[in-house]
N, C-alpha and C. Protein backbone atom coordinates (compact mmCIF):
# COMPACT_ATOMS: atom_id res chain seq x y z
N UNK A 1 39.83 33.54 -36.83
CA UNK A 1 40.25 32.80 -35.64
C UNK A 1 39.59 31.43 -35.64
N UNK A 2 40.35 30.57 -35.55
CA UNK A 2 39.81 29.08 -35.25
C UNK A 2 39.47 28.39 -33.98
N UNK A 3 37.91 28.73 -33.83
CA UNK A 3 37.10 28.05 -32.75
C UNK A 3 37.93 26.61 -32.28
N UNK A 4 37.78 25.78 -33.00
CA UNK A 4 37.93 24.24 -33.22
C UNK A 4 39.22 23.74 -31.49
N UNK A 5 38.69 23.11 -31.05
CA UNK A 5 39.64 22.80 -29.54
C UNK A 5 40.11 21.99 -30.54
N UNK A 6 42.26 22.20 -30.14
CA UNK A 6 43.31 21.05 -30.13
C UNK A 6 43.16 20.68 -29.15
N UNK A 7 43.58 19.30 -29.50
CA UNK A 7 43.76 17.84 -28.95
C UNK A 7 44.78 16.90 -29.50
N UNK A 8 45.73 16.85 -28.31
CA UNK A 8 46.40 15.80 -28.83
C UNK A 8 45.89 14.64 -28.24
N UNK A 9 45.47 13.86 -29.39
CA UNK A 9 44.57 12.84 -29.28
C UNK A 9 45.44 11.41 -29.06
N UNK A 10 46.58 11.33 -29.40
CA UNK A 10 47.40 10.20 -29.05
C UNK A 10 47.59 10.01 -27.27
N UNK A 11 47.59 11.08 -26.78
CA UNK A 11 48.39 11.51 -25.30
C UNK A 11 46.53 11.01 -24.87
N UNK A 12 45.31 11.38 -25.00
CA UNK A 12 44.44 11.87 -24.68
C UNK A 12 43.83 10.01 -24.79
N UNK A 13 44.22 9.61 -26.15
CA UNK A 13 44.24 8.25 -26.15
C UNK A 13 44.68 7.20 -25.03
N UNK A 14 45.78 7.31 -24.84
CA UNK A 14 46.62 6.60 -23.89
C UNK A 14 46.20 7.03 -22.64
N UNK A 15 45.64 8.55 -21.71
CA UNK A 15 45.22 8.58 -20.67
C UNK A 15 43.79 7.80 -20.58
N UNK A 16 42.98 8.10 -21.43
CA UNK A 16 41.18 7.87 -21.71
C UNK A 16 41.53 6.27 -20.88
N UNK A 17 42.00 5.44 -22.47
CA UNK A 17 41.77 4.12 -22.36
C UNK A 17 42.87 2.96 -22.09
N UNK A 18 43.93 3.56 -22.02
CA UNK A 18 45.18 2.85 -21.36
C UNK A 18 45.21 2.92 -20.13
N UNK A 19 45.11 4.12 -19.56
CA UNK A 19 45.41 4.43 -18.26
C UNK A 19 44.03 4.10 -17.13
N UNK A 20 43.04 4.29 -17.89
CA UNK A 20 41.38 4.13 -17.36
C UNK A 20 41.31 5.44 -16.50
N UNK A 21 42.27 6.83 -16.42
CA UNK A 21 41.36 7.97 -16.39
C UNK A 21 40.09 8.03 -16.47
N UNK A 22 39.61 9.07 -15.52
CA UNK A 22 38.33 9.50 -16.10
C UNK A 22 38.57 10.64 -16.72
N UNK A 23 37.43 11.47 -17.41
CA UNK A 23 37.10 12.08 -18.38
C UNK A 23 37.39 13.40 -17.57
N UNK A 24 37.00 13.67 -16.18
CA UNK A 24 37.69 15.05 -15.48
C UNK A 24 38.92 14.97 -15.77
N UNK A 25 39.60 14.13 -14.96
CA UNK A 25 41.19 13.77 -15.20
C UNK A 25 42.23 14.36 -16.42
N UNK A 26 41.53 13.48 -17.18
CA UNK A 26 41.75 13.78 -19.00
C UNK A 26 41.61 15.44 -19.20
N UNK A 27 40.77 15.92 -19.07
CA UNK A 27 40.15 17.00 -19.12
C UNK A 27 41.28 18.17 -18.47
N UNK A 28 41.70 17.73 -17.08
CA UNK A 28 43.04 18.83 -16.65
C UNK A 28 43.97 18.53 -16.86
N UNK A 29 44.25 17.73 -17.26
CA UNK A 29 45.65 16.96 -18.28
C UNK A 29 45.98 17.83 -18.50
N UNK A 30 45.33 17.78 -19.89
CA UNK A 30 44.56 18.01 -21.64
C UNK A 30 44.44 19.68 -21.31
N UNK A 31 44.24 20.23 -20.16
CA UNK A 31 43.66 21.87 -20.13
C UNK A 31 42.84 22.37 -21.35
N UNK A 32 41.55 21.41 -21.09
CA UNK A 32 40.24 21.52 -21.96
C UNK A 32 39.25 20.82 -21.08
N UNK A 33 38.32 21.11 -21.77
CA UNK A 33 36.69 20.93 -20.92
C UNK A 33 36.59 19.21 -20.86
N UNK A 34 35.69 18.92 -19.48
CA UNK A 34 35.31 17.53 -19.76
C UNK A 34 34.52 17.05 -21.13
N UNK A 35 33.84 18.06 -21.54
CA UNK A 35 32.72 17.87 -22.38
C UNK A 35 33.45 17.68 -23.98
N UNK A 36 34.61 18.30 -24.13
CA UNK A 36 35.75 18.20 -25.15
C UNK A 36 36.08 16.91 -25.40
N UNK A 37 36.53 16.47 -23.80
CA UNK A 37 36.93 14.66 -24.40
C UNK A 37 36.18 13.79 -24.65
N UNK A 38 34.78 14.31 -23.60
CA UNK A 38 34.21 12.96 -24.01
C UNK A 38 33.70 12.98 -25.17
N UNK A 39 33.83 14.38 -25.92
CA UNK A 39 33.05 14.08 -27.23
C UNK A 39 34.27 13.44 -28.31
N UNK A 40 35.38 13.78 -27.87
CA UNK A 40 36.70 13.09 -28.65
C UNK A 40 36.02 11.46 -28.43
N UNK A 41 36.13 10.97 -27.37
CA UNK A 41 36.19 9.97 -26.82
C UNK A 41 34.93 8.91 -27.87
N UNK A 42 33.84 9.50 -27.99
CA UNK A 42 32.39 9.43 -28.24
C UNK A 42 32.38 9.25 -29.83
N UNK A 43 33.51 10.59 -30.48
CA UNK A 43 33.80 10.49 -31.62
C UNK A 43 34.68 9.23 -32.33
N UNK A 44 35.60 8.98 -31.58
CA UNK A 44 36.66 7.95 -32.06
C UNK A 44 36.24 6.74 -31.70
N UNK A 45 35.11 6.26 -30.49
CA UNK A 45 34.73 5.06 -30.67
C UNK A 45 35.81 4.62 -29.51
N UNK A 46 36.30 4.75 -28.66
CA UNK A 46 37.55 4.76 -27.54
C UNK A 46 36.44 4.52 -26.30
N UNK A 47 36.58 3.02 -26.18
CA UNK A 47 36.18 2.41 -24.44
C UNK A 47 37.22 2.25 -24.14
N UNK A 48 37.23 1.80 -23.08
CA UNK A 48 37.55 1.03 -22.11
C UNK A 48 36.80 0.17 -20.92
N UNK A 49 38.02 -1.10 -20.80
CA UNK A 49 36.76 -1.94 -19.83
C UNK A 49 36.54 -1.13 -18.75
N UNK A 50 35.49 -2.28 -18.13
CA UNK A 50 34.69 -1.71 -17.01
C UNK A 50 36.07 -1.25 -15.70
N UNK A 51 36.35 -0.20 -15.48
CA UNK A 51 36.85 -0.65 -14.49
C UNK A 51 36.45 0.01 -13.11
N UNK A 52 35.35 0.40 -13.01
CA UNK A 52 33.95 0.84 -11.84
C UNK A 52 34.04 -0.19 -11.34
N UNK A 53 34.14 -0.46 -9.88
CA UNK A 53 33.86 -1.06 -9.00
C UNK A 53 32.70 -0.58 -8.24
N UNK A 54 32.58 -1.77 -7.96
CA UNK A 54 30.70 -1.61 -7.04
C UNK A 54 30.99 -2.35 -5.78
N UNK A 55 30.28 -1.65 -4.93
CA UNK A 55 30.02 -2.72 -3.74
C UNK A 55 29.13 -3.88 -4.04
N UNK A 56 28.63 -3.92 -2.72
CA UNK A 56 26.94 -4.96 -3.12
C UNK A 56 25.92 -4.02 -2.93
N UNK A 57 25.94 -3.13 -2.39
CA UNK A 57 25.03 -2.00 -2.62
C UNK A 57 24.74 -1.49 -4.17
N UNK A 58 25.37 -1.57 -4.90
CA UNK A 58 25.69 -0.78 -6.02
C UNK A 58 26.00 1.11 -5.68
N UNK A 59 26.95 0.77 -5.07
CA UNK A 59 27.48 2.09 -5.06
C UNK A 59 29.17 1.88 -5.76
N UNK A 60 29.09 3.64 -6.62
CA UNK A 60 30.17 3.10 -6.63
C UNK A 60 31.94 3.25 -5.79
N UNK A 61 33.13 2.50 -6.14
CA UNK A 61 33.76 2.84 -4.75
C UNK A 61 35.39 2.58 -5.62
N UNK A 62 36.50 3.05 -4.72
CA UNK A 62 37.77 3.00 -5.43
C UNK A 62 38.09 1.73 -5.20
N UNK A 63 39.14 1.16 -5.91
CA UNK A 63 40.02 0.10 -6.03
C UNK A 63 39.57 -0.72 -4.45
N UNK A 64 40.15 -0.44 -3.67
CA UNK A 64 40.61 -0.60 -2.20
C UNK A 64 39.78 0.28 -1.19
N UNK A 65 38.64 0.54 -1.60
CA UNK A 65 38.06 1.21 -0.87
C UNK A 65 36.54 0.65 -0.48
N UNK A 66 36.48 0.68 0.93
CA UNK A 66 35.73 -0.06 2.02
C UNK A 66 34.81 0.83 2.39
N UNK A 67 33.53 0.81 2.17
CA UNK A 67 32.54 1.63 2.92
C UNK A 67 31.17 0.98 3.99
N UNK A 68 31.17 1.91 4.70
CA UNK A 68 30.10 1.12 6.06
C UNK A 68 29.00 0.94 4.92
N UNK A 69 28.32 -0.28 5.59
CA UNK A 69 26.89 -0.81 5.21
C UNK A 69 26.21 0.29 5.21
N UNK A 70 25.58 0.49 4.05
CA UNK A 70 23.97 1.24 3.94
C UNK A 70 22.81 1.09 4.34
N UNK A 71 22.80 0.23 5.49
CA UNK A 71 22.00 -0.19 6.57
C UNK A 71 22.30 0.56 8.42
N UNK A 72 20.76 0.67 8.64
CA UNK A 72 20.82 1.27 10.00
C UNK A 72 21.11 2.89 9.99
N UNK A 73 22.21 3.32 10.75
CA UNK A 73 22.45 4.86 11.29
C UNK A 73 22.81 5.73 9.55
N UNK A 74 23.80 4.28 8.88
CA UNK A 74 24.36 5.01 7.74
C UNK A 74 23.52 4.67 6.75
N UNK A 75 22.31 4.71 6.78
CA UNK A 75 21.67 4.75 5.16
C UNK A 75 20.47 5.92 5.23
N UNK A 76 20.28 6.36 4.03
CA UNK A 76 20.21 7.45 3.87
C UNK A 76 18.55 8.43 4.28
N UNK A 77 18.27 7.07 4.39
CA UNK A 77 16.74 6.88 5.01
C UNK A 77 16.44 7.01 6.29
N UNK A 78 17.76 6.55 7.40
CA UNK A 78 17.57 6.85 8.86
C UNK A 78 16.21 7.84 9.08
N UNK A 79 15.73 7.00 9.78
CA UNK A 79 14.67 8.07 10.83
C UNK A 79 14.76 7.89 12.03
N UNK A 80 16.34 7.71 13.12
CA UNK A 80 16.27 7.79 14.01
C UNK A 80 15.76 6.03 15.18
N UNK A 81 15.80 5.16 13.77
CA UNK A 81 15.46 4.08 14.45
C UNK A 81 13.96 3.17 14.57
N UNK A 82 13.25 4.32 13.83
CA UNK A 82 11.84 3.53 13.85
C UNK A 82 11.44 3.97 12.55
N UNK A 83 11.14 2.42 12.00
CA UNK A 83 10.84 2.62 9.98
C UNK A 83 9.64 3.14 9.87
N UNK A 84 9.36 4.10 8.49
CA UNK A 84 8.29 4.38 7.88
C UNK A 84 6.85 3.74 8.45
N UNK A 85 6.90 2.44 8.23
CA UNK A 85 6.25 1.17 8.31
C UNK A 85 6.00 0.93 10.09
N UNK A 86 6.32 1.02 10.97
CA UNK A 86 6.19 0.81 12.40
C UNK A 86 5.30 0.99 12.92
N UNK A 87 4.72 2.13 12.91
CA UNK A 87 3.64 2.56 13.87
C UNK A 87 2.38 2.20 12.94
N UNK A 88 2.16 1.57 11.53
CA UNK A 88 1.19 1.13 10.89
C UNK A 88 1.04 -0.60 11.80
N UNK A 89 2.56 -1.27 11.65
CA UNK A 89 2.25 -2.38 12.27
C UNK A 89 1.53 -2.51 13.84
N UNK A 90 2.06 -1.66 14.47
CA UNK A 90 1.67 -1.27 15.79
C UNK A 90 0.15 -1.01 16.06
N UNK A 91 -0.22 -0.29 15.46
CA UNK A 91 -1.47 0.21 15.16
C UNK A 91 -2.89 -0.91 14.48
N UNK A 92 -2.23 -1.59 14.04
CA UNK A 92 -2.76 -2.72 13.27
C UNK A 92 -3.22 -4.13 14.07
N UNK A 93 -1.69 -4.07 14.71
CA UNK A 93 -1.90 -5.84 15.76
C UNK A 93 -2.40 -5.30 17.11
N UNK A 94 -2.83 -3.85 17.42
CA UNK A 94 -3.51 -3.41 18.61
C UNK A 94 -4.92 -3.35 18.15
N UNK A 95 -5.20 -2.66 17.18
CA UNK A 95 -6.88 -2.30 16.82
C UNK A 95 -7.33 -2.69 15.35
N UNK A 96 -6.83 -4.26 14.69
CA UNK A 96 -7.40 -4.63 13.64
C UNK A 96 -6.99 -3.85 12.54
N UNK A 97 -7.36 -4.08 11.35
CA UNK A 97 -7.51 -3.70 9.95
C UNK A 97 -8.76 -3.07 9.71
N UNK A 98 -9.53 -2.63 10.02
CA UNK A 98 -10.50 -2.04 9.89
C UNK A 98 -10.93 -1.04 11.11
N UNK A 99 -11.70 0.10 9.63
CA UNK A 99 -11.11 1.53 10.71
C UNK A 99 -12.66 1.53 12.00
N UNK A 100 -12.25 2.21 12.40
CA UNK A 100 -12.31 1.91 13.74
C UNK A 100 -13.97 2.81 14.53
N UNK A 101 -14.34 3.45 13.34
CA UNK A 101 -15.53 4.54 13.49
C UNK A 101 -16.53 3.69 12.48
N UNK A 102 -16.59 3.46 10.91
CA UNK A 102 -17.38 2.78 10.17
C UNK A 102 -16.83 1.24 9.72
N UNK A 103 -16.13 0.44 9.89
CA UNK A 103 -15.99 -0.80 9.91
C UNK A 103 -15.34 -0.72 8.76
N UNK A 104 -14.94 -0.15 7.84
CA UNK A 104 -14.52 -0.15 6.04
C UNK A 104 -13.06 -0.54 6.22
N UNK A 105 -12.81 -1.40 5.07
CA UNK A 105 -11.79 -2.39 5.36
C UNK A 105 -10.75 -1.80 4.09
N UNK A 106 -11.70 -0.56 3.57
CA UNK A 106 -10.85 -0.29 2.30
C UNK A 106 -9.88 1.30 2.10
N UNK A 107 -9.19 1.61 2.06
CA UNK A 107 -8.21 2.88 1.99
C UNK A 107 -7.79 2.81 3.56
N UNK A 108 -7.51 2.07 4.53
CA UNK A 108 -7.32 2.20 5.54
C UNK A 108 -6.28 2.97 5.54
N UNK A 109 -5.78 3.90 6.78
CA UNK A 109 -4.57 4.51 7.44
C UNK A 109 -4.47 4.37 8.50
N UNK A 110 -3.95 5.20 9.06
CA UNK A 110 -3.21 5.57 10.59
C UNK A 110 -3.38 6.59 10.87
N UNK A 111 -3.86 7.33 12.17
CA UNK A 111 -4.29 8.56 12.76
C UNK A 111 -3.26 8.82 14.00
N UNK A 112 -2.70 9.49 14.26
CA UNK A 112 -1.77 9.91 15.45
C UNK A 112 -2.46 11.01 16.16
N UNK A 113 -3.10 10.51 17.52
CA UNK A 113 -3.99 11.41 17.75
C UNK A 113 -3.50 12.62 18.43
N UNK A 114 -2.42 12.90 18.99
CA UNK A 114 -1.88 13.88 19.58
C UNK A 114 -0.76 14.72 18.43
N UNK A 115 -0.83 14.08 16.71
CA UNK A 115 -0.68 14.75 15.59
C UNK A 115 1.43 14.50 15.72
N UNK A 116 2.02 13.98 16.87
CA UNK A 116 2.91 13.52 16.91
C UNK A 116 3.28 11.96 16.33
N UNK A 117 4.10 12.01 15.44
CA UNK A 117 4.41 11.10 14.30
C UNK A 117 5.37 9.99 15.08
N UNK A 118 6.37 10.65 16.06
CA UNK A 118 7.22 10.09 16.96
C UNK A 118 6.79 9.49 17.74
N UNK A 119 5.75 9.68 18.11
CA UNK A 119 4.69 8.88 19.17
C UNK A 119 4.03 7.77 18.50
N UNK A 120 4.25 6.68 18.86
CA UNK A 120 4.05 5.40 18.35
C UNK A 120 3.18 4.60 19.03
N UNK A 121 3.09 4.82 20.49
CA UNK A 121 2.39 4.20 21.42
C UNK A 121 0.95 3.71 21.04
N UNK A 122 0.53 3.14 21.50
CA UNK A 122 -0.62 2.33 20.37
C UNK A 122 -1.88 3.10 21.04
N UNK A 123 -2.23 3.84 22.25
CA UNK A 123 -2.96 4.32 23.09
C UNK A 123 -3.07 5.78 21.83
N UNK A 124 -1.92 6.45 21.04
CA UNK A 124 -1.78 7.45 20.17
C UNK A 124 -2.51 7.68 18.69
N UNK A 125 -2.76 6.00 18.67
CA UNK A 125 -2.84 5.38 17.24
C UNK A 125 -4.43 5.31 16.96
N UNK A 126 -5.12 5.42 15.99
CA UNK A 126 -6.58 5.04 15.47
C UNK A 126 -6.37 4.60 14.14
N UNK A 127 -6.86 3.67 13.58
CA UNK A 127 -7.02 2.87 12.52
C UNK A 127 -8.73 3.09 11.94
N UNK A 128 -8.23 4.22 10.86
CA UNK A 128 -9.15 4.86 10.33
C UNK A 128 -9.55 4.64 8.36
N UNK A 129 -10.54 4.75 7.85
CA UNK A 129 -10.30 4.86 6.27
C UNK A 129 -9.96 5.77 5.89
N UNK A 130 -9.65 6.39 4.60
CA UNK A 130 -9.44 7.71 4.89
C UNK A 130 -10.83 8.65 4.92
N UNK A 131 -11.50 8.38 4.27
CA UNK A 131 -13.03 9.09 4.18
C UNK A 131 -13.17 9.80 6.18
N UNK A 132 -13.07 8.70 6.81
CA UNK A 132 -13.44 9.07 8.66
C UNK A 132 -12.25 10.09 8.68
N UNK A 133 -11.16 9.61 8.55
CA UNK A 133 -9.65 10.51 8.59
C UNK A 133 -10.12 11.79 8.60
N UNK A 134 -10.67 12.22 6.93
CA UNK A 134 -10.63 13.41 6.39
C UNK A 134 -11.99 13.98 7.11
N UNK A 135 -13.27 13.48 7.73
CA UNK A 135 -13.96 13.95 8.23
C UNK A 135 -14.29 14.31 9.42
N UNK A 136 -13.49 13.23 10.25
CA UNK A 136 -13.22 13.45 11.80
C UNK A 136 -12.28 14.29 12.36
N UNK A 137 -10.78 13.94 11.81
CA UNK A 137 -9.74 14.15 12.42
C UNK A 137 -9.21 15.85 11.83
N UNK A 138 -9.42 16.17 10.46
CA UNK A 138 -9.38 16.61 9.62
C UNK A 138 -10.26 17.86 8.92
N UNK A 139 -11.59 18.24 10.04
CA UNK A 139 -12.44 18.97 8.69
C UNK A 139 -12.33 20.24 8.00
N UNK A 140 -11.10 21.09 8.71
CA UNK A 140 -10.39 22.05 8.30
C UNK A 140 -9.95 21.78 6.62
N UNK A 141 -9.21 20.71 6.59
CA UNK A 141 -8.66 20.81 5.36
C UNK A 141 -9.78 20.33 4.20
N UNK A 142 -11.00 19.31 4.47
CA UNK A 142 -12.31 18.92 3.84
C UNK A 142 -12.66 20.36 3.45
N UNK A 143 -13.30 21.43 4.49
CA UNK A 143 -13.67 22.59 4.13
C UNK A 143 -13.16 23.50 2.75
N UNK A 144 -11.88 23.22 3.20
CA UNK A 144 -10.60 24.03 2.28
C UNK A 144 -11.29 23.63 0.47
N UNK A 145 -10.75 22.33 0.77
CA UNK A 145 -11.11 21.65 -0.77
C UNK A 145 -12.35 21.69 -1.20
N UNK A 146 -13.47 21.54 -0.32
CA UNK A 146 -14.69 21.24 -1.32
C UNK A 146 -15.11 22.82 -1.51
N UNK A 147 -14.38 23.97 -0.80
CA UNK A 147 -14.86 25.43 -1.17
C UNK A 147 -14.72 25.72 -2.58
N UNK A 148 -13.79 25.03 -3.29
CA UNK A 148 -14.05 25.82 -4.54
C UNK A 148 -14.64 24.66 -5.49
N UNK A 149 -15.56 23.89 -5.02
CA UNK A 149 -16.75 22.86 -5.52
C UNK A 149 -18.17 23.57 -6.19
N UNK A 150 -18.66 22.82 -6.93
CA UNK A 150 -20.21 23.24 -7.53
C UNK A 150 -20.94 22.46 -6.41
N UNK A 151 -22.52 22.19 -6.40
CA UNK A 151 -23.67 21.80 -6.09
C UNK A 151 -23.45 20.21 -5.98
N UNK A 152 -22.73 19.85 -7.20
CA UNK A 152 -22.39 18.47 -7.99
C UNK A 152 -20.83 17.68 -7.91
N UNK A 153 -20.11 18.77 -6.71
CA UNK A 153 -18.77 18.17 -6.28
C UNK A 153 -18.12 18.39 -7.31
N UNK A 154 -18.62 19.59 -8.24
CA UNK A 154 -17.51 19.38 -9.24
C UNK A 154 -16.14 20.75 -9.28
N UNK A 155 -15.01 20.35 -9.54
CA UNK A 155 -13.76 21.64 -9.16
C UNK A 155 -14.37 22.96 -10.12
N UNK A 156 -14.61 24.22 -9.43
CA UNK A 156 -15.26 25.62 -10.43
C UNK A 156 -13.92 26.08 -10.98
């Protein structure tokens, strides 16, 4: 019995790169696998131009086809209206760059003291390093980690 997939490769020709099919397309034509043509396709050296359209997003989109901005409600990042980045600025132009227990100006974060992330209010906020973070706010999880430590802080 002969493994080997037919192909009529003239018909398969003319859909691929005349027609600018894609390779599914081709594929239920053809009643053979995608993976069949494109290796026809791959084999014979058979492009075709670009004919992917992009927005300005770089997404891609049909002929005539219009999609909402990837900005605001419709991008994919939504959090409801307040960025990643917000409650750091907030937190920052209320109580400085430097944390707020030892003066250290270096690994700074953000502390949400009622542990609500949604809460932005600057009365919520402490501007901490992380060292105070992990020792103040935190010593549950400090405990956790340095338990399976040596004498010398080192992991057993």
């Amino acid at each position: 019995m002969d493994k080997r997939i037919k192909v009529n490769l003239d018909l398969l020709k003319k859909l691929y790169v005349v027609d600018g099919l894609s390779g599914r397309k081709c594929a239920e034509l053809l009643n053979v696998s995608k993976s069949a043509v494109l290796k026809f396709t791959k084999r014979y050296g058979w492009s075709r131009p670009n004919i992917q359209n992009t927005d300005s997003f770089g997404r891609f989109v049909a002929e005539q086809q219009v999609l909402p901005p990837a900005t605001g409600e419709n991008h994919f990042r939504w959090k409801g209206g307040v960025g990643t980045k917000t409650y750091r600025r907030i937190a920052f132009s209320n109580h400085g760059d430097s944390c707020e227990h030892c003066g250290s100006k270096d690994n700074i974060s953000v502390h949400h003291v009622n542990k609500n992330r949604k809460n932005n209010d600057p009365t919520n906020l402490k501007v901490v390093c992380q060292k105070c973070h992990m020792i103040i706010y935190h010593p549950d999880n400090l405990a956790e980690r340095s338990g399976n430590r040596d004498e010398y802080g080192r992991f057993i």
